[in-house]
Protein backbone atom coordinates (compact mmCIF):
# COMPACT_ATOMS: atom_id res chain seq x y z
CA UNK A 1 -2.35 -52.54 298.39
CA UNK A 2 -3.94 -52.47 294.79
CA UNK A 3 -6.62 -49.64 294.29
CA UNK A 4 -8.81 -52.44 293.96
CA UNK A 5 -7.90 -54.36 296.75
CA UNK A 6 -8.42 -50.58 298.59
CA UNK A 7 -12.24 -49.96 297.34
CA UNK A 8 -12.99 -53.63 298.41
CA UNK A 9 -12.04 -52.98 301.52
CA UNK A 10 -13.55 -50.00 302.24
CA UNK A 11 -16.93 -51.64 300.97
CA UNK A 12 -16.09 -54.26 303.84
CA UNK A 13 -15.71 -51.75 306.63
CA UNK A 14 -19.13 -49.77 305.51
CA UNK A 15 -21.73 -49.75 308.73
CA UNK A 16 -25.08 -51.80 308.26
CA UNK A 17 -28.59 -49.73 308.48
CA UNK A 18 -30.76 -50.16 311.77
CA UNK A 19 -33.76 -52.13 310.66
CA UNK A 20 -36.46 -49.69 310.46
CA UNK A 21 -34.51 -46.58 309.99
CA UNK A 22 -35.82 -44.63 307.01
CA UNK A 23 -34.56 -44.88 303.32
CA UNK A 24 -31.60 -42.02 303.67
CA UNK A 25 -31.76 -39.17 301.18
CA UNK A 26 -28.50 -39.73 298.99
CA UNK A 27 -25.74 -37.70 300.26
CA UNK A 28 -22.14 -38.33 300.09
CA UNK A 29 -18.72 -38.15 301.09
CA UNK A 30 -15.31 -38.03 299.03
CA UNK A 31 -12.52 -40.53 298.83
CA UNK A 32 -9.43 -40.19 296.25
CA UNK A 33 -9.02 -44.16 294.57
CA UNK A 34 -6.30 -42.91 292.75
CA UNK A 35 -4.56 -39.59 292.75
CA UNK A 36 -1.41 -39.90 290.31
CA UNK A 37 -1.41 -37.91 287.64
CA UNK A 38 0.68 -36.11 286.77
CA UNK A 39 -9.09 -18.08 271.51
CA UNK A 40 -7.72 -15.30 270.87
CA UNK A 41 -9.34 -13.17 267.77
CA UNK A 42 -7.25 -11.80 265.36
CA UNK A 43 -8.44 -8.80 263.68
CA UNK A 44 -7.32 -7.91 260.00
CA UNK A 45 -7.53 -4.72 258.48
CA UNK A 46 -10.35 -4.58 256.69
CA UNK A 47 -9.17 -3.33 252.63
CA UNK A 48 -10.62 0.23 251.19
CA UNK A 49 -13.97 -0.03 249.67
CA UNK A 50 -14.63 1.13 246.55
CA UNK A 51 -17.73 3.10 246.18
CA UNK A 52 -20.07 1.85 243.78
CA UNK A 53 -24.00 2.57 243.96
CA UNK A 54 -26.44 0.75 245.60
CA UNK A 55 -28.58 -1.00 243.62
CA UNK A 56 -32.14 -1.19 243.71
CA UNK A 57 -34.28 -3.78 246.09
CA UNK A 58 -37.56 -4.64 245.36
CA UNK A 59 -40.47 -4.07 247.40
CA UNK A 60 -40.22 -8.35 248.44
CA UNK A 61 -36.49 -8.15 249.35
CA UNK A 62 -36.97 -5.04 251.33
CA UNK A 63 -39.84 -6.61 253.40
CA UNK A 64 -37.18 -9.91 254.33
CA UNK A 65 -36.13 -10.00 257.79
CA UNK A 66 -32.71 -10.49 258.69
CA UNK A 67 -32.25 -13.60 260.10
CA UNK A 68 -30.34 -13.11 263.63
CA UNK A 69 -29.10 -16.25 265.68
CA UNK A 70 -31.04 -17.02 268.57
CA UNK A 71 -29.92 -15.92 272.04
CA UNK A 72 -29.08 -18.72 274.71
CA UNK A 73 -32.15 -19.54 276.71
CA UNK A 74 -32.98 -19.71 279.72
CA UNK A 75 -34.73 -21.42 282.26
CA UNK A 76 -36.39 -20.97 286.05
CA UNK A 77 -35.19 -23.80 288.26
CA UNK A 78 -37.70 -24.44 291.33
CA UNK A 79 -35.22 -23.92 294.50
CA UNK A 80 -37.65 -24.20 296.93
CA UNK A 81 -38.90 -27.60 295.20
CA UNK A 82 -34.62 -28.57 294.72
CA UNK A 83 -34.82 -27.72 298.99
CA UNK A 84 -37.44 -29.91 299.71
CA UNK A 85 -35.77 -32.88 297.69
CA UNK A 86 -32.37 -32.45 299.77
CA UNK A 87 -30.32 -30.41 297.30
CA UNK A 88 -28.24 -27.94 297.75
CA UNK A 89 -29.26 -24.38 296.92
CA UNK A 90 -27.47 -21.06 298.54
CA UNK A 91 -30.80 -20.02 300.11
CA UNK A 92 -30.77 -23.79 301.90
CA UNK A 93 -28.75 -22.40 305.14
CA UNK A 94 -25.62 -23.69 306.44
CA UNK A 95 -26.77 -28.14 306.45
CA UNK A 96 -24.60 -31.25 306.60
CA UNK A 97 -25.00 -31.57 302.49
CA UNK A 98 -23.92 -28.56 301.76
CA UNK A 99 -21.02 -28.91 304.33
CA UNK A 100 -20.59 -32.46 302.49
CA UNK A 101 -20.21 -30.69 298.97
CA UNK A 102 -18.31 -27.97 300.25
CA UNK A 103 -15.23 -30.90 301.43
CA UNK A 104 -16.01 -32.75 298.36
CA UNK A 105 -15.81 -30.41 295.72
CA UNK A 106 -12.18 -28.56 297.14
CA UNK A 107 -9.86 -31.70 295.88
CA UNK A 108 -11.77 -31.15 292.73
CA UNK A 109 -11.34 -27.70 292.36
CA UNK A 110 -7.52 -27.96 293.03
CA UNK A 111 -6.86 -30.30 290.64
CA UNK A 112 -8.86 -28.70 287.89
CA UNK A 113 -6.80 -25.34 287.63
CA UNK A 114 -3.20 -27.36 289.19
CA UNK A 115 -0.33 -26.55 286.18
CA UNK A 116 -1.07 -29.10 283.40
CA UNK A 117 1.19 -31.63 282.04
CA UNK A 118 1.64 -31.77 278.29
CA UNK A 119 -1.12 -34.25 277.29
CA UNK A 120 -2.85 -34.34 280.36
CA UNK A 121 -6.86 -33.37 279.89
CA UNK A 122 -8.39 -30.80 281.02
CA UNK A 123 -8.85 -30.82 285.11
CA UNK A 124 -11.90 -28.76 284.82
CA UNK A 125 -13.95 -31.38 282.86
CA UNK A 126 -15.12 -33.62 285.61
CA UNK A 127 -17.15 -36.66 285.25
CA UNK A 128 -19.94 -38.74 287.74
CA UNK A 129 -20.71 -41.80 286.83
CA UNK A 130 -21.72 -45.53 288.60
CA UNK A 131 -21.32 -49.27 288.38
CA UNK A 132 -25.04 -49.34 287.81
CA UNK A 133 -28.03 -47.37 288.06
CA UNK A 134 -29.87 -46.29 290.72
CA UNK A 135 -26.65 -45.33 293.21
CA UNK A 136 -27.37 -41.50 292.89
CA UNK A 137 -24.56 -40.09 290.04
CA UNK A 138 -27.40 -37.48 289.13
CA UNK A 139 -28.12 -36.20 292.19
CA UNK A 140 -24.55 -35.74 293.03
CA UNK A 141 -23.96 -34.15 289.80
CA UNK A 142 -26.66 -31.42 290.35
CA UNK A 143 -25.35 -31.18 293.93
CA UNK A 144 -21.75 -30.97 293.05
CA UNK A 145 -22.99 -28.12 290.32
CA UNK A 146 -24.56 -26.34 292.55
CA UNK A 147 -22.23 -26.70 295.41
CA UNK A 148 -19.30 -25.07 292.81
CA UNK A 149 -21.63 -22.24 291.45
CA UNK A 150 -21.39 -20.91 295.11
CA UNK A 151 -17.61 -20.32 294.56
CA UNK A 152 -17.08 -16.61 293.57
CA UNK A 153 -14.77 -17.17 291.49
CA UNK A 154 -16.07 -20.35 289.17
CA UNK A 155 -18.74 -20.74 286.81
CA UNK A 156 -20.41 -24.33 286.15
CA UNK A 157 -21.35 -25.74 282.86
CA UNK A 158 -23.62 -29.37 284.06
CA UNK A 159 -23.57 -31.87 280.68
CA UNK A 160 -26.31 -34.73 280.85
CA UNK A 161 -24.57 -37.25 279.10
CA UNK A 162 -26.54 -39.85 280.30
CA UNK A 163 -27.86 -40.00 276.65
CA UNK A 164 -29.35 -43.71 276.86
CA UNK A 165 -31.55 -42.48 280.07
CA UNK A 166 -31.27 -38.89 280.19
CA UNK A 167 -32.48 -37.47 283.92
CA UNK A 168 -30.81 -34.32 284.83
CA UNK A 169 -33.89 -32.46 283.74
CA UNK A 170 -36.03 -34.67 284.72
CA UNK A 171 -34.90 -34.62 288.82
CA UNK A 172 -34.77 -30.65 288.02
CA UNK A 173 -38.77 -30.67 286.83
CA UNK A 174 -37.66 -29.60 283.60
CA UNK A 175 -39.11 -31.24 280.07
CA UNK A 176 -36.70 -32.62 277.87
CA UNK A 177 -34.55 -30.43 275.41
CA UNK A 178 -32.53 -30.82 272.34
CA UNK A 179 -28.56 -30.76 273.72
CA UNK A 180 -25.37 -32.72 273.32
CA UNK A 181 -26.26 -35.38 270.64
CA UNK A 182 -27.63 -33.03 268.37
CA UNK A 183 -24.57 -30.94 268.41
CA UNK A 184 -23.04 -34.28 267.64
CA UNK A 185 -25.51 -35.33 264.73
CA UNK A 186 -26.58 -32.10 262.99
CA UNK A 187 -22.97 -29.50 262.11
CA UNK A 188 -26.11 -26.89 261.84
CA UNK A 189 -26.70 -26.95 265.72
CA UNK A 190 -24.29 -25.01 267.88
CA UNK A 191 -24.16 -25.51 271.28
CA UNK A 192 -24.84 -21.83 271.93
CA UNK A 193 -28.56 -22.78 270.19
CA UNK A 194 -29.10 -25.68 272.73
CA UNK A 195 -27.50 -24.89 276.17
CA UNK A 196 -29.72 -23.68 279.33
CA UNK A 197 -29.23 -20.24 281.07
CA UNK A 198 -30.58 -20.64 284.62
CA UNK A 199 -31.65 -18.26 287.63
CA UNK A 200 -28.60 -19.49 289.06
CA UNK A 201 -26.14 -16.78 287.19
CA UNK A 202 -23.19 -19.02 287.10
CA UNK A 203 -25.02 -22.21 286.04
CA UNK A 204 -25.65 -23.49 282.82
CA UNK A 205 -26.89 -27.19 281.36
CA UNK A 206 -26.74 -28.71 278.80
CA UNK A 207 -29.24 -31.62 278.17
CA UNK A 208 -28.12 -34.68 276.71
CA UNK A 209 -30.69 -34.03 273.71
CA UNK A 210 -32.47 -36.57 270.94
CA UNK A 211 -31.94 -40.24 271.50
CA UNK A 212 -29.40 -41.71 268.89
CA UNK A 213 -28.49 -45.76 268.31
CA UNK A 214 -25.14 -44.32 267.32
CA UNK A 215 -24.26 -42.74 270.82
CA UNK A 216 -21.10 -44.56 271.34
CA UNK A 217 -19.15 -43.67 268.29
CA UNK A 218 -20.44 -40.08 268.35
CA UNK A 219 -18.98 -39.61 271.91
CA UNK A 220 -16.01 -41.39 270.68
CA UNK A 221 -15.61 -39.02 267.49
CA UNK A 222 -13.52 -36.07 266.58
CA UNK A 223 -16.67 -34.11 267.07
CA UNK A 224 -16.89 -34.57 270.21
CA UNK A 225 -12.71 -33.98 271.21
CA UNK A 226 -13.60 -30.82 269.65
CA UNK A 227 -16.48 -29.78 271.31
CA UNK A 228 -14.79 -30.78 274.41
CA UNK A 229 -11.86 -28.74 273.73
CA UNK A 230 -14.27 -25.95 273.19
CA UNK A 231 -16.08 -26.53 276.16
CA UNK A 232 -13.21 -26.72 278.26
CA UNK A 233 -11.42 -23.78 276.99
CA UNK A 234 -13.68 -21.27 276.09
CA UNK A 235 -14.01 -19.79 279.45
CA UNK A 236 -10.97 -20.15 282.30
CA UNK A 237 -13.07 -20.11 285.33
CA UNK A 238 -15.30 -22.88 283.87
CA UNK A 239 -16.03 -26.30 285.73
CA UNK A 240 -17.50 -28.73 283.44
CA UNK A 241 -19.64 -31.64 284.99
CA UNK A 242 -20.62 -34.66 283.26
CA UNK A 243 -23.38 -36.86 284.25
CA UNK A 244 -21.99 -39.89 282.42
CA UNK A 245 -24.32 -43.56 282.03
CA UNK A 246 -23.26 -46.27 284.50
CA UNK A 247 -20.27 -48.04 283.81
CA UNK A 248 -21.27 -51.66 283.77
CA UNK A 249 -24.38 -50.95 281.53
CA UNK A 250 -23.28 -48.90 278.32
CA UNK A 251 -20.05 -49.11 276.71
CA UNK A 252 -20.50 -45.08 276.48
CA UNK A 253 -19.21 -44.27 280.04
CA UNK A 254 -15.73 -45.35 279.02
CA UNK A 255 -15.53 -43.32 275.77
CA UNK A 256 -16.67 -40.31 277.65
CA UNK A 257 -13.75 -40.67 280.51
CA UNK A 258 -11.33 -40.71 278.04
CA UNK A 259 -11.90 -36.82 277.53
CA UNK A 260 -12.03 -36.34 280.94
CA UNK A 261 -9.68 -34.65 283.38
CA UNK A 262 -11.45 -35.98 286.43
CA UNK A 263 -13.86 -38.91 287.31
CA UNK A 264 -15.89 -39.35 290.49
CA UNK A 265 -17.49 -43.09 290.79
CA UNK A 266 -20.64 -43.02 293.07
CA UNK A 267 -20.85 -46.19 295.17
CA UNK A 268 -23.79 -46.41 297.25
CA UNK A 269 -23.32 -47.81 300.86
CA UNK A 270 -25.29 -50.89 302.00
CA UNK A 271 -26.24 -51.91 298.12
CA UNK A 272 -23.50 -51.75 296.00
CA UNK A 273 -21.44 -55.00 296.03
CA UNK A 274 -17.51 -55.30 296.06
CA UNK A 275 -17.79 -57.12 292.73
CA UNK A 276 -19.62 -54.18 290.93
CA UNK A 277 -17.23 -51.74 292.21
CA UNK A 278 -14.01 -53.91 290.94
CA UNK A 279 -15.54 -54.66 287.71
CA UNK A 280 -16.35 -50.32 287.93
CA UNK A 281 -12.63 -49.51 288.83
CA UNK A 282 -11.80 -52.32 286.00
CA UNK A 283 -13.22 -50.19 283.47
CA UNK A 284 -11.43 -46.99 284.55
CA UNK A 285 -7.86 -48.52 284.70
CA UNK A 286 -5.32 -46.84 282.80
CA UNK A 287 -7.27 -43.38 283.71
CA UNK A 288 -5.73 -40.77 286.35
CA UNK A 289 -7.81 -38.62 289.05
CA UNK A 290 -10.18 -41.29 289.80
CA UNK A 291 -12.25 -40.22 292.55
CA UNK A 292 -15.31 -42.37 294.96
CA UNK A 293 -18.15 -40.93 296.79
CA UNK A 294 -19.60 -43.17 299.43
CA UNK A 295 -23.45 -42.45 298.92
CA UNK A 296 -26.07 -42.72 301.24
CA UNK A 297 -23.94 -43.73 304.55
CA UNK A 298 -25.95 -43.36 308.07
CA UNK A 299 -24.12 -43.52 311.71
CA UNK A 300 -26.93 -44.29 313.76
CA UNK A 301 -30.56 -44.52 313.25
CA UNK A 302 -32.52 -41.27 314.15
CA UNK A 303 -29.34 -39.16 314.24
CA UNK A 304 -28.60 -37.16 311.18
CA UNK A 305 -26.57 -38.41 308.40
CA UNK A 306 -22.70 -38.33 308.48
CA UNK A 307 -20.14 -39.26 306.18
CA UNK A 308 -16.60 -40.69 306.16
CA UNK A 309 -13.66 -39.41 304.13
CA UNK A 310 -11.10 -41.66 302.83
CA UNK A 311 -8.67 -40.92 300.69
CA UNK A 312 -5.66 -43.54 299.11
């Protein structure tokens, strides 16, 4: 059976919603489409200085300030307000989301530090994306980030590259920020100047940053294989989560997978039709580690939600 042929079906078996049961806060559960993939500093000797005298500053130059680079900043995110949405926070208790996350997020993590292949990418860069809007890729990123900056042993960098319609800040409460695209558009910017410390200690974002026209060829640039090889090196404990734009609206999603190690496809249950998730898997063939989370499944009305896991 064609992976395809597989997501079809599993749209076909999904269980229909009990008139009059209330609109489910998105969740989701994990199932594998496709699963076949296969800094050091060097110091120098400094040479012997020559001693010669100092000369003179004038009153002006004495009075300049040195000019130091700015430290990363940070920002409060509102857990209680992130509980009462349905997120997962460690000071949420033990609930069926985080439980959710917690089976999700293991395939991920596996894969992300497995031995490498020679000119495989980077397992630790993982990207969420959709077939359209509105199926819940942000909320699963921010839940998967969270979920992983549990781990004791992991720290999470979560990348809004939903650059057309930015909204990881924006479910978060936060205002908008410069981030990824001005990296991209300005060699002045570093990323250290634009990514977010948060009271989470081993979360960080970065925000997608100012609008551009040219936000397709900048993702698809040498800038950006750069900064991704940065990102993904830097630091070996480091999960990297994209929130990428639906796939079936910008041509950007694609470019972005194409660094990727990992991509998750959100389908939400009950909306999303078999033709949007073919045309979805259409734009992701040729790509390895392609991942689905069923969003937003029910079992019976007035019972808590609970999710299937398939994996193929």
């Amino acid at each position: 059976m064609s992976i395809i042929e597989k997501a079809a079906s599993r749209i076909d078996r999904q269980r229909p919603v009990t008139p009059g049961a209330a609109a489910a806060t998105p969740a989701a559960a994990a199932a594998t489409i496709v699963d076949d993939a296969p800094a050091a500093v060097l110091e120098q000797e400094a040479p012997r200085a020559t001693v010669r005298p100092a000369p003179l500053l004038s009153a002006a130059a004495e009075a300049e300030p040195v000019q130091s680079k700015p430290a990363t900043r940070r920002i409060e995110l509102d857990l209680a307000r992130m509980r009462e949405l349905g997120m997962v926070t460690a000071a949420g208790g033990r609930t069926p989301l985080l439980e959710d996350f917690r089976i999700i997020k293991r395939p991920l993590l596996q894969r992300a530090f497995a031995e490498r292949v020679p000119g495989d990418k980077p397992g630790n860069l993982i990207m969420l994306t959709s077939s359209l809007p509105g199926e819940g890729k942000t909320y699963c990123a921010i839940n998967l980030a969270m979920s992983i900056a549990m781990e004791l042993d992991h720290t999470v960098l979560l990348v809004d590259a939903d650059v057309a319609r930015p909204s990881v800040l924006r479910t978060l409460g936060l205002p908008s920020q410069r981030g990824l695209m001005d990296i991209l558009t300005d060699d002045k910017v570093d990323m250290a100047d634009v990514m977010l410390r948060t009271n989470v200690d081993t979360l960080s974002i970065l925000p997608a940053g100012t609008a551009t026209a040219r936000a397709t060829e900048l993702l698809a640039s040498s800038t950006m294989s750069n900064l991704v090889n940065e990102i993904a090196n830097r630091y070996p404990d480091r999960i990297v989560i994209f929130d990428s734009p639906p796939l079936l609206l910008t041509s950007e999603a694609r470019e972005l997978a194409s660094h990727m190690g990992q991509i998750v496809v959100v389908v939400e249950a009950q909306t999303t039709t078999q033709h949007a998730v073919k045309e979805a898997l259409h734009q992701l063939e040729g790509f390895s580690n392609v991942n689905l989370i069923y969003n937003k499944t029910r079992d019976l009305p007035g019972i808590e939600e609970t999710y299937d896991y398939h994996y193929g």
